[in-house]
C-alpha atoms as a PDB file:
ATOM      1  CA  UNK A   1      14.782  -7.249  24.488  1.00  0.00           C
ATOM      2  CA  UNK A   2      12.837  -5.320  26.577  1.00  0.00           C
ATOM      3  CA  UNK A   3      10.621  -2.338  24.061  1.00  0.00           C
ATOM      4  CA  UNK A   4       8.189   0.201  25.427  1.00  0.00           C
ATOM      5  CA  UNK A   5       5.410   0.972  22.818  1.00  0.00           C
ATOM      6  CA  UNK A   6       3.529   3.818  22.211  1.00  0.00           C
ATOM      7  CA  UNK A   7      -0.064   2.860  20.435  1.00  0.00           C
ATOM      8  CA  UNK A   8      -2.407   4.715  18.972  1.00  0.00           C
ATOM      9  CA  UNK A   9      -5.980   3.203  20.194  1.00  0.00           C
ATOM     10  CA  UNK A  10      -8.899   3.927  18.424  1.00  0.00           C
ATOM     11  CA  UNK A  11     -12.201   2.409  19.562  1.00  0.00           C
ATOM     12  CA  UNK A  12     -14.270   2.818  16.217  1.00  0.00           C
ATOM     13  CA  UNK A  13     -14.378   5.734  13.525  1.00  0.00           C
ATOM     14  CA  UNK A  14     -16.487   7.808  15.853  1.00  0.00           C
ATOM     15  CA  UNK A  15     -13.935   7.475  18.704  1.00  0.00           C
ATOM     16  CA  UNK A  16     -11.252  10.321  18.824  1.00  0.00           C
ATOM     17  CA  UNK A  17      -8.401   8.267  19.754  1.00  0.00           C
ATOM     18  CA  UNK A  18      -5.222   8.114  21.799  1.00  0.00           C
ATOM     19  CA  UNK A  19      -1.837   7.136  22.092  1.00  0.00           C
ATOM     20  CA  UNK A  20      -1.510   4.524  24.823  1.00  0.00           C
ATOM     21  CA  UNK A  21       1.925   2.855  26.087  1.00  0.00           C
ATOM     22  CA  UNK A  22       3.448  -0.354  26.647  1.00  0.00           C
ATOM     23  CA  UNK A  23       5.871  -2.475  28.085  1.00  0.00           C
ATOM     24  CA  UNK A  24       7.267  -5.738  26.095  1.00  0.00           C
ATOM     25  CA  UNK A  25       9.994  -7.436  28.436  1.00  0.00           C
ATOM     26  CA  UNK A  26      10.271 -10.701  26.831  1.00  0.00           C
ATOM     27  CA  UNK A  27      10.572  -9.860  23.147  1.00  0.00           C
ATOM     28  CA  UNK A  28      13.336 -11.251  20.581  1.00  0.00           C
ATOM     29  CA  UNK A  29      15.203  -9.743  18.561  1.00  0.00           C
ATOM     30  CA  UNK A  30      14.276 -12.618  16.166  1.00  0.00           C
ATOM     31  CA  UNK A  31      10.779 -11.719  16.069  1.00  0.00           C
ATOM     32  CA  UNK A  32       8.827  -9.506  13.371  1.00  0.00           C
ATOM     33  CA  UNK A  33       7.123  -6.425  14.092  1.00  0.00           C
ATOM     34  CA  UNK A  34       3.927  -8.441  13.919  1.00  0.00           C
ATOM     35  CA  UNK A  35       4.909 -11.376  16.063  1.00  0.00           C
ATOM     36  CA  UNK A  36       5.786  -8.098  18.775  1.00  0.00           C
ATOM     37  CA  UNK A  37       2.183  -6.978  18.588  1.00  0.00           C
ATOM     38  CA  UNK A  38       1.227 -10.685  18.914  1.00  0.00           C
ATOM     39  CA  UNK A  39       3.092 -10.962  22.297  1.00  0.00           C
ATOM     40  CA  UNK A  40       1.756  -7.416  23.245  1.00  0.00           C
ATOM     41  CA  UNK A  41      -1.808  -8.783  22.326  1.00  0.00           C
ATOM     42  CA  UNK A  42      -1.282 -11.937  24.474  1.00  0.00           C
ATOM     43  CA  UNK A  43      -0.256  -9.472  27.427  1.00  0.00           C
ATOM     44  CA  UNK A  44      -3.555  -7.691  27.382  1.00  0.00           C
ATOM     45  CA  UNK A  45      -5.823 -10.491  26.818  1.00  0.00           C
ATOM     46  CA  UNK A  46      -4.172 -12.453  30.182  1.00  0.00           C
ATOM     47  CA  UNK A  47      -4.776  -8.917  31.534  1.00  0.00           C
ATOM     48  CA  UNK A  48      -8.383  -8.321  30.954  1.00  0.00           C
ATOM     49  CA  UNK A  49      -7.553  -5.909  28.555  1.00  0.00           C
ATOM     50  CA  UNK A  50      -8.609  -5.266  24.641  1.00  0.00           C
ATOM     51  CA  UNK A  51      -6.006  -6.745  22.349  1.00  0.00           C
ATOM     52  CA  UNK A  52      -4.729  -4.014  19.675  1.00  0.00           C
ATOM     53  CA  UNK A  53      -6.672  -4.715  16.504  1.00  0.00           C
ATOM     54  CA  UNK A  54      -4.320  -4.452  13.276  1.00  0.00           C
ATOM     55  CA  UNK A  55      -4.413  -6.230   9.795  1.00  0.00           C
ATOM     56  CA  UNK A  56      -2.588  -8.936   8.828  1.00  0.00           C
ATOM     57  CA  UNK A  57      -2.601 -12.206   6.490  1.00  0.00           C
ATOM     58  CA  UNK A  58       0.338 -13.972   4.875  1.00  0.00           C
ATOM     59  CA  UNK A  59       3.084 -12.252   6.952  1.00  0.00           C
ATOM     60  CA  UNK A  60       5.516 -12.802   3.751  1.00  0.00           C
ATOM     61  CA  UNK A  61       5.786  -9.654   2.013  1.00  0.00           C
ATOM     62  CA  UNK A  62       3.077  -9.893  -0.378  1.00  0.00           C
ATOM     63  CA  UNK A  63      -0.299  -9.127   0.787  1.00  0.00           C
ATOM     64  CA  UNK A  64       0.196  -5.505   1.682  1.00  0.00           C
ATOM     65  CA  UNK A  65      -2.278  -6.185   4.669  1.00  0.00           C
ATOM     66  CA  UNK A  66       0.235  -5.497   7.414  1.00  0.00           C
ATOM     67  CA  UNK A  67       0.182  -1.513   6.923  1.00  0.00           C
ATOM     68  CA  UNK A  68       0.615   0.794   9.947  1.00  0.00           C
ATOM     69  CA  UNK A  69       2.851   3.609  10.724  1.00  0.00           C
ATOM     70  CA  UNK A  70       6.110   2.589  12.711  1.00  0.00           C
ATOM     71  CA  UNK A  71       8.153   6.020  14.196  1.00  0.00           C
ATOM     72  CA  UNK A  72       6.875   7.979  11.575  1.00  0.00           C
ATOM     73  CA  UNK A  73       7.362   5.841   8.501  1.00  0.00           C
ATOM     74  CA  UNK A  74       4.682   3.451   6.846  1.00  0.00           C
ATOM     75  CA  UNK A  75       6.077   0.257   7.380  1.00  0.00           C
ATOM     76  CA  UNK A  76       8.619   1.267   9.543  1.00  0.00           C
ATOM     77  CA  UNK A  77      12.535   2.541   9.124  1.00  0.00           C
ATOM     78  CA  UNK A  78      13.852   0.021   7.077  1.00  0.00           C
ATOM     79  CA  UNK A  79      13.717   0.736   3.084  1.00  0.00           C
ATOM     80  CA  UNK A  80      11.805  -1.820   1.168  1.00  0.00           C
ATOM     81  CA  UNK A  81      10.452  -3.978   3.645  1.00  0.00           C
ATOM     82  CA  UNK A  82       7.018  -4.255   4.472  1.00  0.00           C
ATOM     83  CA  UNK A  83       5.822  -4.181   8.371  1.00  0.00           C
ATOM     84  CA  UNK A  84       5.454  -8.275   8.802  1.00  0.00           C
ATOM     85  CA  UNK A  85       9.461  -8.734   7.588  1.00  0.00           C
ATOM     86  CA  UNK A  86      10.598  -5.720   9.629  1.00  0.00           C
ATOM     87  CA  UNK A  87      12.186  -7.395  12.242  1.00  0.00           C
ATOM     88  CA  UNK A  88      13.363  -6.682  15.850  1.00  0.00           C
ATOM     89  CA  UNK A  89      16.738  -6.932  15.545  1.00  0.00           C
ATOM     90  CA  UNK A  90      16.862  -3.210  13.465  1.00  0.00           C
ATOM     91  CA  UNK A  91      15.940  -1.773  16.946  1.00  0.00           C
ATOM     92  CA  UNK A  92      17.612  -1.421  20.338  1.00  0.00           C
ATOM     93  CA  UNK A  93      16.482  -2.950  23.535  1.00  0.00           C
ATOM     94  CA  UNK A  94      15.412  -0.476  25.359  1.00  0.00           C
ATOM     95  CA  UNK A  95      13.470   1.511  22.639  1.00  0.00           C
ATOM     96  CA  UNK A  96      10.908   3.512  22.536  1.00  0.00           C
ATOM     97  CA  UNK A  97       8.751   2.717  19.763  1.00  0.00           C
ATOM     98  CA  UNK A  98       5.517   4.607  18.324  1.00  0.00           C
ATOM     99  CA  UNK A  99       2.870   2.801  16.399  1.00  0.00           C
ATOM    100  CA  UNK A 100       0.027   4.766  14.325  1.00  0.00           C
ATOM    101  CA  UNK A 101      -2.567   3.831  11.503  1.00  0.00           C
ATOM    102  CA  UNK A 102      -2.400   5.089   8.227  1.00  0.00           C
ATOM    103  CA  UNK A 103      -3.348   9.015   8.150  1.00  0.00           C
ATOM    104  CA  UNK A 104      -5.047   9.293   4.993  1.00  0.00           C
ATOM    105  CA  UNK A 105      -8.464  11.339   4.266  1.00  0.00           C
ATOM    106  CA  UNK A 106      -9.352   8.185   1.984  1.00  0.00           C
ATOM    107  CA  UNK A 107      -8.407   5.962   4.375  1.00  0.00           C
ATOM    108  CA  UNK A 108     -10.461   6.514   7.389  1.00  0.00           C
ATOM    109  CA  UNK A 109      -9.391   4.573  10.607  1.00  0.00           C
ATOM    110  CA  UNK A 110     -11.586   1.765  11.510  1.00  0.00           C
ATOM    111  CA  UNK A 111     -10.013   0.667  14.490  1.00  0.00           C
ATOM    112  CA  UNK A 112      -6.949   1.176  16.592  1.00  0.00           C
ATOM    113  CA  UNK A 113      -4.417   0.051  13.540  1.00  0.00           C
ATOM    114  CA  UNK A 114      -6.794  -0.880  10.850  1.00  0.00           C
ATOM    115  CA  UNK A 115      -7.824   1.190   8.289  1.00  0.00           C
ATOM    116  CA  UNK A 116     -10.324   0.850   5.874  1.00  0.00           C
ATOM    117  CA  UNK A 117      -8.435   0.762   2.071  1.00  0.00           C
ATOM    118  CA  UNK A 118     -11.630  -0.642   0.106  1.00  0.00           C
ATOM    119  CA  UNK A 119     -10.913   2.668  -1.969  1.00  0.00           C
ATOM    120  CA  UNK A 120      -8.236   1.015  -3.853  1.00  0.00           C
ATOM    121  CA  UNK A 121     -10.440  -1.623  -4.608  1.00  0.00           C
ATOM    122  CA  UNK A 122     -13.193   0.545  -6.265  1.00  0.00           C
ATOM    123  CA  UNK A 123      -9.914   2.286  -8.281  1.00  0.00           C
ATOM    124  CA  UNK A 124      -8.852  -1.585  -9.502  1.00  0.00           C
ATOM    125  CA  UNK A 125     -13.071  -2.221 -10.584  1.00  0.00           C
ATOM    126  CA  UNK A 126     -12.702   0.928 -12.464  1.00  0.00           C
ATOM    127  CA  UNK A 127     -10.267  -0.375 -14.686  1.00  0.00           C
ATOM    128  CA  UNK A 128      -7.847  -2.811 -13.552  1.00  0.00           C
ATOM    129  CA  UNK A 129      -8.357  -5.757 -15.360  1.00  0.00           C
ATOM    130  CA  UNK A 130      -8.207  -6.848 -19.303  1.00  0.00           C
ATOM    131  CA  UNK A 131     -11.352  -8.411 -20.827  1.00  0.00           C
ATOM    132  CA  UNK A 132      -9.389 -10.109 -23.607  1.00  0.00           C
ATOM    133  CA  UNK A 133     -10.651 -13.909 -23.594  1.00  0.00           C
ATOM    134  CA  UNK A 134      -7.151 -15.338 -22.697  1.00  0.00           C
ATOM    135  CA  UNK A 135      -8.339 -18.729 -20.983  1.00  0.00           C
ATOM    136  CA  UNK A 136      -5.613 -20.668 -19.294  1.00  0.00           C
ATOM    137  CA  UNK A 137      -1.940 -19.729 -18.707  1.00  0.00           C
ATOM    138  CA  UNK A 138      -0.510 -19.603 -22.259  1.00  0.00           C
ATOM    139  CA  UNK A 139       2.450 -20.384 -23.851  1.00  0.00           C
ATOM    140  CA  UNK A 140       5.603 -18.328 -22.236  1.00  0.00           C
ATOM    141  CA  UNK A 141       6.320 -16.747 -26.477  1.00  0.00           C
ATOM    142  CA  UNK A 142       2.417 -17.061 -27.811  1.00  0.00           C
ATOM    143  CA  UNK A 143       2.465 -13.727 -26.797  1.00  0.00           C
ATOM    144  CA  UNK A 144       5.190 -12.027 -28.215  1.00  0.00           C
ATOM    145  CA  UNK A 145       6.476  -8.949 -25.558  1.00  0.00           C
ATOM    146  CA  UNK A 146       9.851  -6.703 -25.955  1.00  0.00           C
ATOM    147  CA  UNK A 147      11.881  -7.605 -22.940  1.00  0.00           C
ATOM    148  CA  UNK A 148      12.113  -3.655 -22.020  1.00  0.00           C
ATOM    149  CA  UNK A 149       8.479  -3.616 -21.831  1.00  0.00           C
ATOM    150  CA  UNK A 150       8.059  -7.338 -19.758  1.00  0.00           C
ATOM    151  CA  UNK A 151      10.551  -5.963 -17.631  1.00  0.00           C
ATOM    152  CA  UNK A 152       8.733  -3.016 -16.960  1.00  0.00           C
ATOM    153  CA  UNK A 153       5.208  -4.830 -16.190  1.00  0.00           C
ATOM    154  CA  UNK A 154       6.325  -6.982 -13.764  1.00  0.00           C
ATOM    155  CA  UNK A 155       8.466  -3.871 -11.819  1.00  0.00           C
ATOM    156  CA  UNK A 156       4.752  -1.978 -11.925  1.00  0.00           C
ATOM    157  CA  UNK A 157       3.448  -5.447 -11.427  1.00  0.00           C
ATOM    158  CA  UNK A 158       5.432  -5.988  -8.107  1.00  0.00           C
ATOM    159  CA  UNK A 159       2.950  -3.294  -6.255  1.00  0.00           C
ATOM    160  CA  UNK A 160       1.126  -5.147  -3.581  1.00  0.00           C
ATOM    161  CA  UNK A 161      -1.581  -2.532  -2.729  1.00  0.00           C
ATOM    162  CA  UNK A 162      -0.471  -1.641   0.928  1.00  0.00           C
ATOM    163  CA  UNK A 163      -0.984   2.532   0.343  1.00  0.00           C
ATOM    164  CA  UNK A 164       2.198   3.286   1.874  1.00  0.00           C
ATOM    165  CA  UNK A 165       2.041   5.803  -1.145  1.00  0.00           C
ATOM    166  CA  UNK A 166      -0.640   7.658   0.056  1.00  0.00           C
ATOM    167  CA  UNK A 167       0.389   7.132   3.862  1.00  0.00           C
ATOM    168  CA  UNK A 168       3.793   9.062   3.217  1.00  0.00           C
ATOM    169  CA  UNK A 169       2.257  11.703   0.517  1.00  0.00           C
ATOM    170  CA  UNK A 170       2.314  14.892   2.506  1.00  0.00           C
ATOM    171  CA  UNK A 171      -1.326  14.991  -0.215  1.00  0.00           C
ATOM    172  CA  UNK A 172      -2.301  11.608   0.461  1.00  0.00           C
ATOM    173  CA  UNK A 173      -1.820  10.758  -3.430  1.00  0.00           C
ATOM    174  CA  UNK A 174      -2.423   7.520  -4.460  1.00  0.00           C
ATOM    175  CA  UNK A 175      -0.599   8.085  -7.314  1.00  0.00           C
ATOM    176  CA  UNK A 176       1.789   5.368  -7.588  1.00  0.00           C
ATOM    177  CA  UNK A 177      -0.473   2.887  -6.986  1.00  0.00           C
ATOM    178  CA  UNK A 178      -2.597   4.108  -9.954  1.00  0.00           C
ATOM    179  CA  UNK A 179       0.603   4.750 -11.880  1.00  0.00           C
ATOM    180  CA  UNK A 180       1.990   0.857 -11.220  1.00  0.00           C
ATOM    181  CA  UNK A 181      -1.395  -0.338 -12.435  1.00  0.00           C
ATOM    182  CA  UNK A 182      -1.804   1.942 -15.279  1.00  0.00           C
ATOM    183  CA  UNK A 183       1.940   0.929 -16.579  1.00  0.00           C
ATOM    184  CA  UNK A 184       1.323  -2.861 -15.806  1.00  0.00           C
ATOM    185  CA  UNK A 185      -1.810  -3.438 -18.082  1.00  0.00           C
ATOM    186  CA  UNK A 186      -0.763  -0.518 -20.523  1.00  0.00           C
ATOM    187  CA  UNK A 187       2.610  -2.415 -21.029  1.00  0.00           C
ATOM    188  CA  UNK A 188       1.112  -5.460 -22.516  1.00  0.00           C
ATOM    189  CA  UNK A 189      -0.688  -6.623 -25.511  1.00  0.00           C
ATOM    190  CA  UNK A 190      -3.627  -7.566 -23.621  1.00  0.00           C
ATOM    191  CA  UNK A 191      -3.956  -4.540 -22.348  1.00  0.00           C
ATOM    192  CA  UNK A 192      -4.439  -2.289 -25.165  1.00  0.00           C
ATOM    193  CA  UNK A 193      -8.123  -2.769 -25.878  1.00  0.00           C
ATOM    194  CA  UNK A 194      -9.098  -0.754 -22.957  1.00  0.00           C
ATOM    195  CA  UNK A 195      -6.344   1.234 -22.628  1.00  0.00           C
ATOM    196  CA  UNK A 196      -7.913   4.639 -23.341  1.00  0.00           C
ATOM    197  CA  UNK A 197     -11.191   3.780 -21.198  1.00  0.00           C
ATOM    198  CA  UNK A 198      -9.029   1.918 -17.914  1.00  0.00           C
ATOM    199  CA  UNK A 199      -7.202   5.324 -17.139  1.00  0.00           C
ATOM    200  CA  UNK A 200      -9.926   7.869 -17.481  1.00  0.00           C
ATOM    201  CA  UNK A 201     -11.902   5.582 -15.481  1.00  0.00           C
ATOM    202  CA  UNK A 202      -9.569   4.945 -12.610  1.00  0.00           C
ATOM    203  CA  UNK A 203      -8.219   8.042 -12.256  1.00  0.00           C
ATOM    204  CA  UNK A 204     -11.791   9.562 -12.025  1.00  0.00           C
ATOM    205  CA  UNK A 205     -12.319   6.834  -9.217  1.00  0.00           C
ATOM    206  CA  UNK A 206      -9.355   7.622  -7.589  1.00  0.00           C
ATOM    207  CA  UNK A 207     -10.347  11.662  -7.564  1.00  0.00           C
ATOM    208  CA  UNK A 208     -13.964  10.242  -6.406  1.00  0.00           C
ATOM    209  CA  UNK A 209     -12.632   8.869  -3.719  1.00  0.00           C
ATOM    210  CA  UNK A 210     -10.727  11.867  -1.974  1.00  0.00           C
ATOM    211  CA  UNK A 211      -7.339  11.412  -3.208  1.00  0.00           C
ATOM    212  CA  UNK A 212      -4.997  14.299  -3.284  1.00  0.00           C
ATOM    213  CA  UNK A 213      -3.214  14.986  -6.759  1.00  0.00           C
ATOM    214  CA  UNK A 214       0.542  14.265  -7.174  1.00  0.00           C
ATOM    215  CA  UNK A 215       3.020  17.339  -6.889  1.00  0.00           C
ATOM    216  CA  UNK A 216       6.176  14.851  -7.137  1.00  0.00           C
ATOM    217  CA  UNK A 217       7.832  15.465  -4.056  1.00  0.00           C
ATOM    218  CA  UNK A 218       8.700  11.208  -4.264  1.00  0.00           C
ATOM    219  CA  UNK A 219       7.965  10.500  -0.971  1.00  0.00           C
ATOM    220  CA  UNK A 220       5.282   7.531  -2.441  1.00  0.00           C
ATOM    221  CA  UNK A 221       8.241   5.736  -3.698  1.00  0.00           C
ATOM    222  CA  UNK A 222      11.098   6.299  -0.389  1.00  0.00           C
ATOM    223  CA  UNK A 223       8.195   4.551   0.982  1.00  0.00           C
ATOM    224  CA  UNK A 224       6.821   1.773  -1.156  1.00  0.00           C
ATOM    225  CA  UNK A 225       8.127  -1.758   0.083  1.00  0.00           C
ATOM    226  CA  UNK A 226       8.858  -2.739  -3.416  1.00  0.00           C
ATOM    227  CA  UNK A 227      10.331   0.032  -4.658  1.00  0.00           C
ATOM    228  CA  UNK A 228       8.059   0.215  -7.652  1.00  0.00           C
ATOM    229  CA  UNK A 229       9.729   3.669  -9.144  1.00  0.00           C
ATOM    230  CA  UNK A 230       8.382   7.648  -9.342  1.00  0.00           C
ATOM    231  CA  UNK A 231       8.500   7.178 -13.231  1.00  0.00           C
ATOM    232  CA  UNK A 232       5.025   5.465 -13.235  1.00  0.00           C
ATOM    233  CA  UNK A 233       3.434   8.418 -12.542  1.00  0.00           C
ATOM    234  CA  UNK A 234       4.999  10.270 -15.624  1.00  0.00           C
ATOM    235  CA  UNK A 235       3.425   6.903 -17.278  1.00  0.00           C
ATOM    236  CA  UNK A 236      -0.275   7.286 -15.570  1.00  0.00           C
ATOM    237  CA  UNK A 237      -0.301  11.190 -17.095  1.00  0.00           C
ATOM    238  CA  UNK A 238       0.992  10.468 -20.579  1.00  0.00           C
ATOM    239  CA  UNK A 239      -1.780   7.816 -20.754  1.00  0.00           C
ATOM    240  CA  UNK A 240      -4.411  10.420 -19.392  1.00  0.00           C
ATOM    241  CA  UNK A 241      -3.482  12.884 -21.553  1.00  0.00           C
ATOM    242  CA  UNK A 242      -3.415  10.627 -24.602  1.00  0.00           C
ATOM    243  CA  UNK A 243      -6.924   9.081 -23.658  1.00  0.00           C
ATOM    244  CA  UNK A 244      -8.438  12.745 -23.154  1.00  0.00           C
ATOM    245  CA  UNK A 245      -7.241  13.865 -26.536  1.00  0.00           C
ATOM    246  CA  UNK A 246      -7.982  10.875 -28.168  1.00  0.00           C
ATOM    247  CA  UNK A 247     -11.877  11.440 -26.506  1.00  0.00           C
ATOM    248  CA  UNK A 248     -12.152  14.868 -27.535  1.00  0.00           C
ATOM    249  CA  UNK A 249     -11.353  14.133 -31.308  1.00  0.00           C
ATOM    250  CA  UNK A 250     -13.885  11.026 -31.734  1.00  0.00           C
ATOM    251  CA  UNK A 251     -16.398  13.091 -29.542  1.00  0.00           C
END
């Protein structure tokens, strides 16, 4: 296949930026978006040229490292697959193809592709985690859980942290993301202790940190690669809600 990319090149966070385009002529349609940029990359190096910095690590579908913007969608046109198992074949030779970074306020371009997401890392040291003593792996029924609610902590559970939620939020929400952590701790026994404390405190981290607020238009979840559902953000707000009251009445 023979692709002609358009880039968006970045230098550092100072740098304005600009689109640049290229010419692939020896590219599969085997091949995953990644492995594309690789053989791009290869091009420019044997050129003299920069190589196109973007993230990546297990290329699997799990990290959520792989994010950029591919013809106007995070992760690219095909629905829940993330940008390392988007492969070549779902184009045409002879495309044109555009590649951005996220464009997020909170996440602020680093360079060329990458983007600096640390801000959902401060959100998870809010409040994402249980400090419930629970040692090694238990038993699979030491722990009794209703199967409607299991089921529903591993579908929040599934979210990999990639911010295509706040990449296609025309209010750069993080929302979902919030919402599928919220729902996956608050669905669990071991969860409960801090169940009041873990949403005030991440959503206050996630305002903190220049997020926009959620008007439900549902383009977070169109976009999200596991197609963790809108209905986690009804979840996140009955939680804040019931944590504010709760606040207000011991205060």
């Amino acid at each position: 296949m023979r692709l002609h990319l358009k880039v968006w090149r970045q230098h550092d966070a100072d740098d304005r930026g600009a689109m640049r385009s290229y010419d692939v002529d020896d590219a599969s349609p085997d091949m995953s978006f990644l492995e594309l940029l690789d053989v791009l990359n290869e091009k420019l190096t044997t050129e003299g040229e920069e190589p196109v910095a973007f993230d990546h690590d297990c290329r699997e579908g799990i990290c959520g490292a792989c994010s950029m913007v591919i013809d106007g969608q995070p992760h690219g046109p095909e629905k829940a697959t993330t940008t390392c198992q988007l492969h070549l074949r779902h184009f045409r030779d002879g495309d044109t193809i555009t590649v951005e970074p996220f464009r997020a306020g909170s996440f602020p371009v680093v360079k060329d592709l990458v983007v600096d997401r640390s801000a959902f890392d401060r959100i998870i040291a809010a409040g994402g985690y249980v400090s419930a003593p629970t040692g090694s792996a238990p038993d699979a029924h030491a722990v009794p859980v209703p199967k409607d609610q299991a089921d529903r902590a591993f579908t929040a559970a599934a979210c990999i942290g990639c911010g295509a939620c706040v990449a296609a939020c025309p209010n750069g929400s993080a929302s979902l993301f919030l919402g599928a952590k919220i729902t996956h701790l608050g669905e669990l026994p071991q969860g409960q202790p801090e169940r009041d404390s873990r949403v005030l405190a991440m959503v206050a981290e996630h305002d903190a940190a220049g997020f926009g607020g959620c008007t439900n238009t549902g383009e977070c979840a169109v976009a999200c690669p596991k197609e963790i559902p809108l209905d986690v953000i009804s979840q996140l707000n009955r939680d804040y809600l019931a944590a504010r009251r709760s606040r207000r009445r011991s205060a």
